[in-house]
PDB file of N, CA and C in Angstrom:
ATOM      1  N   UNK A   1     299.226  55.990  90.133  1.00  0.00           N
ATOM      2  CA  UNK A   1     298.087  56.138  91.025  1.00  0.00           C
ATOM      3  C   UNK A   1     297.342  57.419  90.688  1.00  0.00           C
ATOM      4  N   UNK A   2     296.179  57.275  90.627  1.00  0.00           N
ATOM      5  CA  UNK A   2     295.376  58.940  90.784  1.00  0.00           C
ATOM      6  C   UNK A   2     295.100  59.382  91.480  1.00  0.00           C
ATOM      7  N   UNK A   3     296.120  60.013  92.331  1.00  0.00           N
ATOM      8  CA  UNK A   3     296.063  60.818  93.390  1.00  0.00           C
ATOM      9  C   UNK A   3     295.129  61.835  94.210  1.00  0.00           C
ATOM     10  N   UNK A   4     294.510  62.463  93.181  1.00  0.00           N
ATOM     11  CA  UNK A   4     293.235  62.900  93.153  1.00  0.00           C
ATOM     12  C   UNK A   4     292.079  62.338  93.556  1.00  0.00           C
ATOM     13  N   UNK A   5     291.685  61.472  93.030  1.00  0.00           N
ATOM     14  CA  UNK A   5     290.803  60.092  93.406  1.00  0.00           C
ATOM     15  C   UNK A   5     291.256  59.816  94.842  1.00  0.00           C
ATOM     16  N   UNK A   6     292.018  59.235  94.930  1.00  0.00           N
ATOM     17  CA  UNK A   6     292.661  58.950  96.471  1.00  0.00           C
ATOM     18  C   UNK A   6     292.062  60.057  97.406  1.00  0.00           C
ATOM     19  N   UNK A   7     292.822  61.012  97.080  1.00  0.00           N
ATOM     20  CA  UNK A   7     292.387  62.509  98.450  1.00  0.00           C
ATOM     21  C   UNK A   7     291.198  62.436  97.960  1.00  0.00           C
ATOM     22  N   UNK A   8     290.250  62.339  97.144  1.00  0.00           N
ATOM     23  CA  UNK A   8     288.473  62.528  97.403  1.00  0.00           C
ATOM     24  C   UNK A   8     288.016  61.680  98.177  1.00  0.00           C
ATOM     25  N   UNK A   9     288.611  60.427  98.127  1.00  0.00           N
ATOM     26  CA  UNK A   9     287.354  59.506  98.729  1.00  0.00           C
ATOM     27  C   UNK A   9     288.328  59.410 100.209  1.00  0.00           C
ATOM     28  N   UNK A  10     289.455  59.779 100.547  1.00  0.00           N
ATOM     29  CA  UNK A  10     289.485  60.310 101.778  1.00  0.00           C
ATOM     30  C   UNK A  10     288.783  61.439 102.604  1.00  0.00           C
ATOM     31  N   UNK A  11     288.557  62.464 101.772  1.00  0.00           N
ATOM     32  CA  UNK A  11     287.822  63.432 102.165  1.00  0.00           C
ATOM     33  C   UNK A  11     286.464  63.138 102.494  1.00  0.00           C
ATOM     34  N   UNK A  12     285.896  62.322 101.548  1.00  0.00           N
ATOM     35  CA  UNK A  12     284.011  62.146 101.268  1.00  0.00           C
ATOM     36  C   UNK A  12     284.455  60.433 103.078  1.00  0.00           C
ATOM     37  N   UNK A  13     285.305  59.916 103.431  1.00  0.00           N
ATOM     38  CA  UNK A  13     285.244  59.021 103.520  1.00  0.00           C
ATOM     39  C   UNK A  13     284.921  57.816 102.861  1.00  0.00           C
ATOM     40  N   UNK A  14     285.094  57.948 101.455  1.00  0.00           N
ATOM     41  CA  UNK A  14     284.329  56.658 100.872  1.00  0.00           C
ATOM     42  C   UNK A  14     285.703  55.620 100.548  1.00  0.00           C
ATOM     43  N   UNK A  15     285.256  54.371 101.301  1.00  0.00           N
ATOM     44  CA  UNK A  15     286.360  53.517 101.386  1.00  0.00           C
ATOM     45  C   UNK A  15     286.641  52.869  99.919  1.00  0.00           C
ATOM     46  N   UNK A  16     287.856  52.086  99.359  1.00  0.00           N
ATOM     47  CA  UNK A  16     287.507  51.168  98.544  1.00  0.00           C
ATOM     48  C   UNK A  16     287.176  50.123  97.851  1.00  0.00           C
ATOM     49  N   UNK A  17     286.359  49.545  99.368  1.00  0.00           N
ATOM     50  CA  UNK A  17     285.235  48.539  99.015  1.00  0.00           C
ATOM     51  C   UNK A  17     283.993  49.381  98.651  1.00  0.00           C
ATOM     52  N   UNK A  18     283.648  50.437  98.927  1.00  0.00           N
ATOM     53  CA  UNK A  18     282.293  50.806  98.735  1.00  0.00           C
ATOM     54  C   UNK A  18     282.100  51.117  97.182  1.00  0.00           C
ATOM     55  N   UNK A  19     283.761  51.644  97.097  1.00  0.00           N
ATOM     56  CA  UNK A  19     283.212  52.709  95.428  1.00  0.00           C
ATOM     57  C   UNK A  19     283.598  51.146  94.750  1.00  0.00           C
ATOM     58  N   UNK A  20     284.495  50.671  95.024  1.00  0.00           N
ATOM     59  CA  UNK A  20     284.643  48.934  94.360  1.00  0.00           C
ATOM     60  C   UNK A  20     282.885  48.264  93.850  1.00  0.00           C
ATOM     61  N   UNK A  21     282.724  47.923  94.892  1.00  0.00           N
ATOM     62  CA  UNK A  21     281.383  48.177  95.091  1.00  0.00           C
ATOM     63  C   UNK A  21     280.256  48.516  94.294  1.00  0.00           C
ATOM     64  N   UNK A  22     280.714  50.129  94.255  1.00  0.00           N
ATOM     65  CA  UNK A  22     279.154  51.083  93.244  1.00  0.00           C
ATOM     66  C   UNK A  22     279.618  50.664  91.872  1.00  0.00           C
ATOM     67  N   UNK A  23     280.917  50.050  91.525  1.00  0.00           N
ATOM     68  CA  UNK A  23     280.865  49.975  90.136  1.00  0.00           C
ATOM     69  C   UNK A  23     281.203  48.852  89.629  1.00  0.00           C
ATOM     70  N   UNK A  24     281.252  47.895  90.241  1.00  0.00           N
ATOM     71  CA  UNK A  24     280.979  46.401  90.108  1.00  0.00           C
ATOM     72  C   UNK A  24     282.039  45.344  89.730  1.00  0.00           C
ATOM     73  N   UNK A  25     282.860  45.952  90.809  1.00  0.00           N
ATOM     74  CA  UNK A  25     284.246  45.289  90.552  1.00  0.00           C
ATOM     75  C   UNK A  25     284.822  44.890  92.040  1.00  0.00           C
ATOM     76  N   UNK A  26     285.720  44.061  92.072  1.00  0.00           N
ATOM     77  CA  UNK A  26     286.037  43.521  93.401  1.00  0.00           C
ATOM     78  C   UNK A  26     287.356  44.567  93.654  1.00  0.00           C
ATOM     79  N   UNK A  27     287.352  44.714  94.961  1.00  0.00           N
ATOM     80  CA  UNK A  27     288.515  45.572  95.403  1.00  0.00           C
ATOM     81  C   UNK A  27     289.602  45.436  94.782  1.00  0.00           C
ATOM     82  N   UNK A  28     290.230  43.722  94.874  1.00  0.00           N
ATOM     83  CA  UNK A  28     291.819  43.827  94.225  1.00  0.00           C
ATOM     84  C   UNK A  28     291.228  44.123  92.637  1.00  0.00           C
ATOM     85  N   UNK A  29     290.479  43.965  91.704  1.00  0.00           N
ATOM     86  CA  UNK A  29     290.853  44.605  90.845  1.00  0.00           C
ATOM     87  C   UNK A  29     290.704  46.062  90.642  1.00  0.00           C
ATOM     88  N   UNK A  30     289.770  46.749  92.117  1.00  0.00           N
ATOM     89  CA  UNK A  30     290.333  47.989  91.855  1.00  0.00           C
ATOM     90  C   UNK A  30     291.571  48.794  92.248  1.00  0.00           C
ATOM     91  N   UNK A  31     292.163  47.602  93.189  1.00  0.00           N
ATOM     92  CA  UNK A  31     293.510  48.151  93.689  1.00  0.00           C
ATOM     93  C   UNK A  31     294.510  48.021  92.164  1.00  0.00           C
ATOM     94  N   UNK A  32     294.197  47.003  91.429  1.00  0.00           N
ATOM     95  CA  UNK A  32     294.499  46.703  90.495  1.00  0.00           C
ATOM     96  C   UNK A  32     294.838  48.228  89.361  1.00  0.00           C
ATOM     97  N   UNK A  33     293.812  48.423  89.386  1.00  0.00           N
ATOM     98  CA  UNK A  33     293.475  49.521  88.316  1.00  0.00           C
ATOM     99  C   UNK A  33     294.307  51.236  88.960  1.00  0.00           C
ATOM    100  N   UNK A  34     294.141  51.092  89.866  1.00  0.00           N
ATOM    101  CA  UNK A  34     294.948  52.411  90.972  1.00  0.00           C
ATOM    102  C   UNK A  34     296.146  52.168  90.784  1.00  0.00           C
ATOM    103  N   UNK A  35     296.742  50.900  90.585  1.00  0.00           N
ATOM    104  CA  UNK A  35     298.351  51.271  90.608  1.00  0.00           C
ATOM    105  C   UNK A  35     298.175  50.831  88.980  1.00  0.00           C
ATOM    106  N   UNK A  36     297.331  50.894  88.018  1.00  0.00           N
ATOM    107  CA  UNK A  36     297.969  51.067  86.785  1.00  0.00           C
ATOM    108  C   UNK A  36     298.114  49.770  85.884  1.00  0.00           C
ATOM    109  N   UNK A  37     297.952  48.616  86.374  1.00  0.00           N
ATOM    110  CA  UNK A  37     298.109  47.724  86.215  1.00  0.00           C
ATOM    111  C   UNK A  37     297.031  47.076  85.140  1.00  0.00           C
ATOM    112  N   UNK A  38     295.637  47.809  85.158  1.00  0.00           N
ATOM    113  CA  UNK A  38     294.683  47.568  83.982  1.00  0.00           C
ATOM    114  C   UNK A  38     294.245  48.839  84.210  1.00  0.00           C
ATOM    115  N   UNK A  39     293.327  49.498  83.481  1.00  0.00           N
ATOM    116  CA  UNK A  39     292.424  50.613  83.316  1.00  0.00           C
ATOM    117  C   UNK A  39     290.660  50.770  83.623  1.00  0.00           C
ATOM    118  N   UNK A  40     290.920  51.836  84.333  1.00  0.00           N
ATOM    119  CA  UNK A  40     289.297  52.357  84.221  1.00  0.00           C
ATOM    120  C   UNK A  40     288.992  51.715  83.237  1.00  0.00           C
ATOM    121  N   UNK A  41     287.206  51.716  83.000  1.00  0.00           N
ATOM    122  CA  UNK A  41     286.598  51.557  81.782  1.00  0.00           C
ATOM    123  C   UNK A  41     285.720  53.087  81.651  1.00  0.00           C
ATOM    124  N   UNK A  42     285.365  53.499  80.692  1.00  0.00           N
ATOM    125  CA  UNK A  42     284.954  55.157  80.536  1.00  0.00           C
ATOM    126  C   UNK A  42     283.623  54.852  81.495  1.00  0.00           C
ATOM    127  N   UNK A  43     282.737  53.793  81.567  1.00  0.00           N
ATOM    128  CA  UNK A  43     281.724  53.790  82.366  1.00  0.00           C
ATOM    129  C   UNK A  43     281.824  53.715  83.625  1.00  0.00           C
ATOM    130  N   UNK A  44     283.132  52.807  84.095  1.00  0.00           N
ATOM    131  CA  UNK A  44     283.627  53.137  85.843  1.00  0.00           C
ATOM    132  C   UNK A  44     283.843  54.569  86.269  1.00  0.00           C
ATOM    133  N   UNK A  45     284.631  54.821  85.500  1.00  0.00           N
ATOM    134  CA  UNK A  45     285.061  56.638  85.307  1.00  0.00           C
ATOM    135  C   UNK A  45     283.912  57.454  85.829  1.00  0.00           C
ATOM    136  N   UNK A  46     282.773  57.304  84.672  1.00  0.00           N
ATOM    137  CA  UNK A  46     281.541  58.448  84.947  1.00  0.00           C
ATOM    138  C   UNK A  46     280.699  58.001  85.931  1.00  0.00           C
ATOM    139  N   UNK A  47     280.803  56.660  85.872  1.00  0.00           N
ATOM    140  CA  UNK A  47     279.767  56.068  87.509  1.00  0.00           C
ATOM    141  C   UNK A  47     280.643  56.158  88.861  1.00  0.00           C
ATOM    142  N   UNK A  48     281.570  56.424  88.608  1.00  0.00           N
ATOM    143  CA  UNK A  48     282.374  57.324  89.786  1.00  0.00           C
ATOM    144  C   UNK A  48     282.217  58.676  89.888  1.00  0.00           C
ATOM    145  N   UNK A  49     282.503  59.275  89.145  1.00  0.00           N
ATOM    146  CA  UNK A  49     282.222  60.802  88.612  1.00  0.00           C
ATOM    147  C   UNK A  49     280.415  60.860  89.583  1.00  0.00           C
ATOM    148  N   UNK A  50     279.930  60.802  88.415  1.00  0.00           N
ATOM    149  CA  UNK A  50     278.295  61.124  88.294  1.00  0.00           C
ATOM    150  C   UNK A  50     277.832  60.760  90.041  1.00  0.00           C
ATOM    151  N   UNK A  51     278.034  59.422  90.562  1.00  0.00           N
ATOM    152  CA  UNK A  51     277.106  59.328  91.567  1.00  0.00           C
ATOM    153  C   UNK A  51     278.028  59.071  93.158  1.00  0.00           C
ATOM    154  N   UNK A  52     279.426  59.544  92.865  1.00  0.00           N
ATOM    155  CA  UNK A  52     280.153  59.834  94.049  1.00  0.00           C
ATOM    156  C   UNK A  52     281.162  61.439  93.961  1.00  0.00           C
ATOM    157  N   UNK A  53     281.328  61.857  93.371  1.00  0.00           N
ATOM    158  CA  UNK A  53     282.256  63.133  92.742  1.00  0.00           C
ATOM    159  C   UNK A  53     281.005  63.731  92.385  1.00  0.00           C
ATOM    160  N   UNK A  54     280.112  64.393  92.204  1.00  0.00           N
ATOM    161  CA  UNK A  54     279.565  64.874  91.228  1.00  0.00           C
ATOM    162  C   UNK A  54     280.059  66.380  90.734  1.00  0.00           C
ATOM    163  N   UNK A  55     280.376  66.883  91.729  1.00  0.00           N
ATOM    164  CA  UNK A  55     281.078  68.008  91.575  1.00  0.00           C
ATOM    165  C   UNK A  55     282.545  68.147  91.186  1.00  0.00           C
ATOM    166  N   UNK A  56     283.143  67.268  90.590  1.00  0.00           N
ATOM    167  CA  UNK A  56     284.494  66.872  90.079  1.00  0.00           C
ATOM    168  C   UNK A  56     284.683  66.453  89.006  1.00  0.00           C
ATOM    169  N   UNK A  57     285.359  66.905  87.713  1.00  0.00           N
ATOM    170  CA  UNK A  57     285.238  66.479  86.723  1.00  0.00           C
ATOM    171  C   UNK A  57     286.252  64.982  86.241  1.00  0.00           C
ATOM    172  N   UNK A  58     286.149  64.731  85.411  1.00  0.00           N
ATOM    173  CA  UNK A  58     286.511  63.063  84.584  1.00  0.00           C
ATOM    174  C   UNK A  58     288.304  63.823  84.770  1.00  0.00           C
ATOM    175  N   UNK A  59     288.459  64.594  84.238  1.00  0.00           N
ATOM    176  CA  UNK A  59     290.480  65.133  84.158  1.00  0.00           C
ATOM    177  C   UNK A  59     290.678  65.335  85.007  1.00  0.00           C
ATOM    178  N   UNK A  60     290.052  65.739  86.409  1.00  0.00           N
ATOM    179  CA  UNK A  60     290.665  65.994  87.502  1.00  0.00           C
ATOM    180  C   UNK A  60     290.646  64.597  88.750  1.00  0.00           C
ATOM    181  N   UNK A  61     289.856  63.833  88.446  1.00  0.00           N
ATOM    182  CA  UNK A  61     289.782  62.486  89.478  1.00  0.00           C
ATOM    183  C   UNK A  61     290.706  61.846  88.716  1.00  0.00           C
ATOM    184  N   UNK A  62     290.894  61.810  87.637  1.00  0.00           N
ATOM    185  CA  UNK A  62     291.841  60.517  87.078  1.00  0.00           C
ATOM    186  C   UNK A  62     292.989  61.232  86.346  1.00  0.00           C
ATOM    187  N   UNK A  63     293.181  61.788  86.777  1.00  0.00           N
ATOM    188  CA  UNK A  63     294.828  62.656  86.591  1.00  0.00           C
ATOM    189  C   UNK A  63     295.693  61.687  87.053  1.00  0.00           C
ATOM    190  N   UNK A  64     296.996  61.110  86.502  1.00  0.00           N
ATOM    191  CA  UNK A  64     297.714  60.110  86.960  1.00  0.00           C
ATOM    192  C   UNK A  64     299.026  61.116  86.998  1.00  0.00           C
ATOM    193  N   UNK A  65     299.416  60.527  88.599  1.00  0.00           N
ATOM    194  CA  UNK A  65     300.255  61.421  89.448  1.00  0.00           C
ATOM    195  C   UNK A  65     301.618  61.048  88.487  1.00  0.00           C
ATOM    196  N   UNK A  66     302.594  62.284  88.628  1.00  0.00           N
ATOM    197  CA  UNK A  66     303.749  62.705  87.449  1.00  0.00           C
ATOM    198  C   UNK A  66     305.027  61.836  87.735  1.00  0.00           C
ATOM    199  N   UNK A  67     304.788  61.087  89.029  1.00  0.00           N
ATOM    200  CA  UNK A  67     305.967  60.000  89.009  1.00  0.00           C
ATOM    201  C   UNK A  67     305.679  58.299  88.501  1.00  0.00           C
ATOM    202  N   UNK A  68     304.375  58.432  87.670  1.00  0.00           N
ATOM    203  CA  UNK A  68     303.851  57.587  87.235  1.00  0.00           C
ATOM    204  C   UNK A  68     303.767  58.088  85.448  1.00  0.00           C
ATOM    205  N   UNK A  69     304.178  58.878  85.066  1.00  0.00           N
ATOM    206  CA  UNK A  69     303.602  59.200  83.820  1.00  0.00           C
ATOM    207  C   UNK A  69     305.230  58.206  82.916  1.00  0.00           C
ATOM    208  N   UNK A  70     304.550  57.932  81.989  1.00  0.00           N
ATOM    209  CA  UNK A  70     305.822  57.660  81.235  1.00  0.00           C
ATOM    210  C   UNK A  70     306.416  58.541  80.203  1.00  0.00           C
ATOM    211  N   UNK A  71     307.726  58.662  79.606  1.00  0.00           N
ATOM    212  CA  UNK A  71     308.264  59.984  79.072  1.00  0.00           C
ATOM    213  C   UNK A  71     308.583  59.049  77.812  1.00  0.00           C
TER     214      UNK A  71
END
């Protein structure tokens, strides 16, 4: 999960139908993509970034939390 991501759009309130939504994907596949299961695309990434984060960079929203990393 990117944990990071998570606590922003708790903070901003932005649910995830909305950012689902701004980047043109249906919720379960973005629930999809949060637990790892397929990937961002670099353009979901920055159209997340750019017009909901703007003040947050691409390494820090999609940092994937350390009980998820593989060794």
């Amino acid at each position: 999960m990117f944990i990071n991501l998570k606590i922003e759009m708790l903070k901003k309130g932005v649910t995830v139908k909305a950012l689902a939504e701004k980047i043109g994907i249906s919720s379960k596949t973005y629930s999809n993509k949060m637990k790892g299961s397929s990937e961002f695309t670099r353009k979901e990434m920055y159209t997340i970034r750019d017009e909901i984060f703007p003040d947050k960079s691409i390494e820090y929203l999609f940092t994937i939390a350390k009980d998820q990393k593989t060794a």
